[in-house]
C-alpha atoms as a PDB file:
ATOM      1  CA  UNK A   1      13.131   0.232   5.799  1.00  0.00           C
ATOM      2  CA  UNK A   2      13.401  -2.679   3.565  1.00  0.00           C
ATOM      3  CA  UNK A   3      11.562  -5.830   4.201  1.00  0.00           C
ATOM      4  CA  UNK A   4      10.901  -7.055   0.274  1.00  0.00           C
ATOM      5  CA  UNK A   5      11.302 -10.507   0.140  1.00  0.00           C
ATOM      6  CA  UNK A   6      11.095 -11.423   3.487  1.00  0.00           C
ATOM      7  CA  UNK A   7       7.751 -13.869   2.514  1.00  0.00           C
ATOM      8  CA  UNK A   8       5.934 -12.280   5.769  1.00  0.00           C
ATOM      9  CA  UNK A   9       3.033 -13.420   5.122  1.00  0.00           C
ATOM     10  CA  UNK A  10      -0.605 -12.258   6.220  1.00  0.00           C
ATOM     11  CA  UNK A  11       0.718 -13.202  10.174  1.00  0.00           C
ATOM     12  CA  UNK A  12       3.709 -11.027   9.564  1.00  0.00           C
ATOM     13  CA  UNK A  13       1.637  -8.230   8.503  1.00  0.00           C
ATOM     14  CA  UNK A  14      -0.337  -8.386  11.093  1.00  0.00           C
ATOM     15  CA  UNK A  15       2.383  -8.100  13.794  1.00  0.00           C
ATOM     16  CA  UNK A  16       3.972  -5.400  12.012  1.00  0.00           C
ATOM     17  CA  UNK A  17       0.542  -3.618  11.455  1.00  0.00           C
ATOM     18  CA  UNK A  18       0.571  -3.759  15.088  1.00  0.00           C
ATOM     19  CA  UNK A  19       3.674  -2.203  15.595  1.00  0.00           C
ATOM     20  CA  UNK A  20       3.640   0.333  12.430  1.00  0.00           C
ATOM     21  CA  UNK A  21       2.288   3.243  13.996  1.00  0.00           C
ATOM     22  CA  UNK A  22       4.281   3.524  17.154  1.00  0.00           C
ATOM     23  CA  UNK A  23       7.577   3.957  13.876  1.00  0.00           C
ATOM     24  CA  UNK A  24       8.987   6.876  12.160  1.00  0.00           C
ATOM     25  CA  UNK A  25       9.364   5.193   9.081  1.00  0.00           C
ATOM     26  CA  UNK A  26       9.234   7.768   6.128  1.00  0.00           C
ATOM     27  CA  UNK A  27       9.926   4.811   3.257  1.00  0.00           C
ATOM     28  CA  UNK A  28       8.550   1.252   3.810  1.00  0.00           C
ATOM     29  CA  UNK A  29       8.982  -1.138   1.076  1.00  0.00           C
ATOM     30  CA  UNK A  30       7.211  -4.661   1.758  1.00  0.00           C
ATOM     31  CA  UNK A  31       7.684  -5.805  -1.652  1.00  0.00           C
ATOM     32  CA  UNK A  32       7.528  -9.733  -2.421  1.00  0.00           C
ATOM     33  CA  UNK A  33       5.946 -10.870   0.909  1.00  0.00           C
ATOM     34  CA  UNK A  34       3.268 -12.707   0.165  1.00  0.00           C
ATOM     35  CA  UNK A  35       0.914 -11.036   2.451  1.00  0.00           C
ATOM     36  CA  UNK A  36      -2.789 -11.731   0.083  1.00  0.00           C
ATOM     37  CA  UNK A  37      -5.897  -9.570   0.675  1.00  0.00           C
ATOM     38  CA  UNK A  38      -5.691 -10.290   4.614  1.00  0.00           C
ATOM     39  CA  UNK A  39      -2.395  -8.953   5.229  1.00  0.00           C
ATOM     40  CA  UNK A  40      -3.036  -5.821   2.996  1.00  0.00           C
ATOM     41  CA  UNK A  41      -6.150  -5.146   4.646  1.00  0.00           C
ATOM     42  CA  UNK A  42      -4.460  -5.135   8.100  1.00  0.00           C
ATOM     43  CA  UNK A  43      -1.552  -2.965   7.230  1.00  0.00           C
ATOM     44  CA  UNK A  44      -3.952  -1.061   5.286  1.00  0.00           C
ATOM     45  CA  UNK A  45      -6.406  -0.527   8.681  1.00  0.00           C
ATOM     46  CA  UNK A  46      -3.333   1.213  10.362  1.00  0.00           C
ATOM     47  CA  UNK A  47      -2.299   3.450   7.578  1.00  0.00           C
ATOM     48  CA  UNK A  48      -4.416   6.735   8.394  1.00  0.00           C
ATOM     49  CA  UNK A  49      -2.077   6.612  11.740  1.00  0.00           C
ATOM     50  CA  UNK A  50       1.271   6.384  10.084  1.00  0.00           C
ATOM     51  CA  UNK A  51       1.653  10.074   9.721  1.00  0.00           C
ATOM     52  CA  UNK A  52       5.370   9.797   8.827  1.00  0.00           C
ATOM     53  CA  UNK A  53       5.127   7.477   6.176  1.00  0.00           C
ATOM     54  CA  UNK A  54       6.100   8.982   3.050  1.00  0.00           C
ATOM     55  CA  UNK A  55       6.488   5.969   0.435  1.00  0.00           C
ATOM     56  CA  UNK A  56       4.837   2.437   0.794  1.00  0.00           C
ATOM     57  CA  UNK A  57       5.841  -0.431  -1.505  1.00  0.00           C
ATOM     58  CA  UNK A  58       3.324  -3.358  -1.845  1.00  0.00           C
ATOM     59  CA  UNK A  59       4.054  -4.481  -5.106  1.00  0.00           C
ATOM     60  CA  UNK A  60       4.002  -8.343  -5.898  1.00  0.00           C
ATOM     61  CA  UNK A  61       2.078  -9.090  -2.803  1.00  0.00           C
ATOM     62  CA  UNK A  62      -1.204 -11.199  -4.210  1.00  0.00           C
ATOM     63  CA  UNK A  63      -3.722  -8.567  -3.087  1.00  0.00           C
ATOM     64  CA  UNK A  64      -5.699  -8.999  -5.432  1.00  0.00           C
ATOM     65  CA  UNK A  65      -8.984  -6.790  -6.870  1.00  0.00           C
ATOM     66  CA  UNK A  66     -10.480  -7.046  -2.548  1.00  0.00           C
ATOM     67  CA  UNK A  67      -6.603  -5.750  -0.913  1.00  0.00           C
ATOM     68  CA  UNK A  68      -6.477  -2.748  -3.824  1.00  0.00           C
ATOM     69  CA  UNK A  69     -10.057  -2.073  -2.617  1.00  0.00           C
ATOM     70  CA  UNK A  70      -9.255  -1.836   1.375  1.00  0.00           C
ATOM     71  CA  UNK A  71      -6.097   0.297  -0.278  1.00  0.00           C
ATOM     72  CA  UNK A  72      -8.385   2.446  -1.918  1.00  0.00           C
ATOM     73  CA  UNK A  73     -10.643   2.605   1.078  1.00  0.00           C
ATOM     74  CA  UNK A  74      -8.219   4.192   3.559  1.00  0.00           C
ATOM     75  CA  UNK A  75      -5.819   6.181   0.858  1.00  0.00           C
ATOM     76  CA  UNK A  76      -7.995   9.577   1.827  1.00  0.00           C
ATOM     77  CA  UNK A  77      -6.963   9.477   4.886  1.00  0.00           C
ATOM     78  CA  UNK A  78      -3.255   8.767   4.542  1.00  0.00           C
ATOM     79  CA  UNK A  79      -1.909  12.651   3.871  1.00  0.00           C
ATOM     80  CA  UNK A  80       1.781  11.754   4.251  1.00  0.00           C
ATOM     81  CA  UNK A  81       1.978   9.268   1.694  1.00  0.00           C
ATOM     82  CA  UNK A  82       3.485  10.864  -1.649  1.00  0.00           C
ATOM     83  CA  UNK A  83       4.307   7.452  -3.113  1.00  0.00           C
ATOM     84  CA  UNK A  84       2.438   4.597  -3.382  1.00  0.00           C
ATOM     85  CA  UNK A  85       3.880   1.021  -5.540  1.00  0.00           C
ATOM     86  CA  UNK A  86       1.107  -1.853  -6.109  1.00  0.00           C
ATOM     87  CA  UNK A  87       2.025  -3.552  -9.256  1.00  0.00           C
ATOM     88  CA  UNK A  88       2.180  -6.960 -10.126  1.00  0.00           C
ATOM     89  CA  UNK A  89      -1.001  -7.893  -7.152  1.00  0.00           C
ATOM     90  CA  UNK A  90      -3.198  -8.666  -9.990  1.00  0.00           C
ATOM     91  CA  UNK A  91      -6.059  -6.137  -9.390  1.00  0.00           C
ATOM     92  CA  UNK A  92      -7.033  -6.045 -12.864  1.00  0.00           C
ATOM     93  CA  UNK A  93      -9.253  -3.046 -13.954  1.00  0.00           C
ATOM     94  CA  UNK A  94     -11.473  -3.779 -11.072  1.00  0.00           C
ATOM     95  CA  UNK A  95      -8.806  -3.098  -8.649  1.00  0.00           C
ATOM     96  CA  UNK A  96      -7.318  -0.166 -11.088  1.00  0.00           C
ATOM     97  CA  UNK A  97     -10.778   1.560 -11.233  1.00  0.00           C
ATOM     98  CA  UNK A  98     -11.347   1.690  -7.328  1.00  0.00           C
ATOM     99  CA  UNK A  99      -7.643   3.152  -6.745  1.00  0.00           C
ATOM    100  CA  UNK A 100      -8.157   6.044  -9.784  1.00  0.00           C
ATOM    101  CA  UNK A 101     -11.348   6.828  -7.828  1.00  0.00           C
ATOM    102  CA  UNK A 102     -10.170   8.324  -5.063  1.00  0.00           C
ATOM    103  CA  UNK A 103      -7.030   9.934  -6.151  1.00  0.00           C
ATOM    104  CA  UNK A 104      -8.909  13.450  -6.391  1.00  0.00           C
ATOM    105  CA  UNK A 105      -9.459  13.272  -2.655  1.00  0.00           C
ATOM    106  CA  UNK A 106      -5.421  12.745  -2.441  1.00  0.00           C
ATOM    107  CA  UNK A 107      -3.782  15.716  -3.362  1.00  0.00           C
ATOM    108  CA  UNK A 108      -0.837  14.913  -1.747  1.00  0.00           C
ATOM    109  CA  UNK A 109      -0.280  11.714  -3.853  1.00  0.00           C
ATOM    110  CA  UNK A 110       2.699  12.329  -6.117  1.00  0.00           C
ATOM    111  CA  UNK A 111       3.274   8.880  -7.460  1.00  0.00           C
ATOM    112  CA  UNK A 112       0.672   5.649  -7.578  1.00  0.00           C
ATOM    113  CA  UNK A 113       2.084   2.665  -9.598  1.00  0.00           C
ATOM    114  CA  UNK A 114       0.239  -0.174 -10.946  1.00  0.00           C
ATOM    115  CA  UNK A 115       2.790  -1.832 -12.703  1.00  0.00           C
ATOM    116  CA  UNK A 116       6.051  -3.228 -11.327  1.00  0.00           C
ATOM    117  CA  UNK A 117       9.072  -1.063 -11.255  1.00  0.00           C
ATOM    118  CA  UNK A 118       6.918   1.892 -12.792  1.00  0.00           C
ATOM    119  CA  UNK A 119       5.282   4.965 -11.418  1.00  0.00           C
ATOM    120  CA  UNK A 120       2.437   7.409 -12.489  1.00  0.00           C
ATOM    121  CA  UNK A 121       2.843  10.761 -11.454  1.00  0.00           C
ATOM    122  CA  UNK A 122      -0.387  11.915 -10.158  1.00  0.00           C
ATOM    123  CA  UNK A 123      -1.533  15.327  -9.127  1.00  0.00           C
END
């Protein structure tokens, strides 16, 4: 599903963090939404229960260093996600530092990107 662009905004991420887990989504890319630190932490507090997600795309969302943190925070527990795109949210080597921290408790990451339109392959 493909909601880039749709400026959602920390309110719309908060519905849809409220719906999230009840959907079979495999690919969710959010891109462009404008969702800040409060929006990522709320779709990020749902995560661990989205066991069908597959790939999540959060790039150019303002998260900031404190949304790559709660990212970070719940990425352990997310074993379905194989993908994950956060570039251009400005989370500096901070934000970079936190997310390389707990990629050897994710195995199952394939692919974390920092930087817009690019992957790393992980693992």
């Amino acid at each position: 599903l493909s909601l880039r662009g749709g400026r959602m905004g920390p309110d719309g991420a908060d519905w849809l963090a409220s719906v999230l887990p009840q959907c079979p989504l495999e690919e969710l890319d959010l891109g462009e939404n404008q969702m800040g630190t409060d929006g990522a932490g709320r779709l990020a507090a749902v995560l661990p229960r989205c066991n069908c997600l597959r790939s999540l795309d959060l790039e150019l969302n303002m998260i900031g260093v404190d949304g790559a943190a709660l990212v970070a925070a719940v990425l352990p527990g997310c074993t379905s996600l194989t993908t994950v795109m956060l570039g251009g949210n400005r989370i500096g080597a901070e934000g970079e530092g936190l997310l390389e921290s707990v990629l050897p408790q994710c195995p199952w990451l394939r692919q974390l990107s920092l930087q817009v339109g690019e992957g790393v392959a992980c693992g």
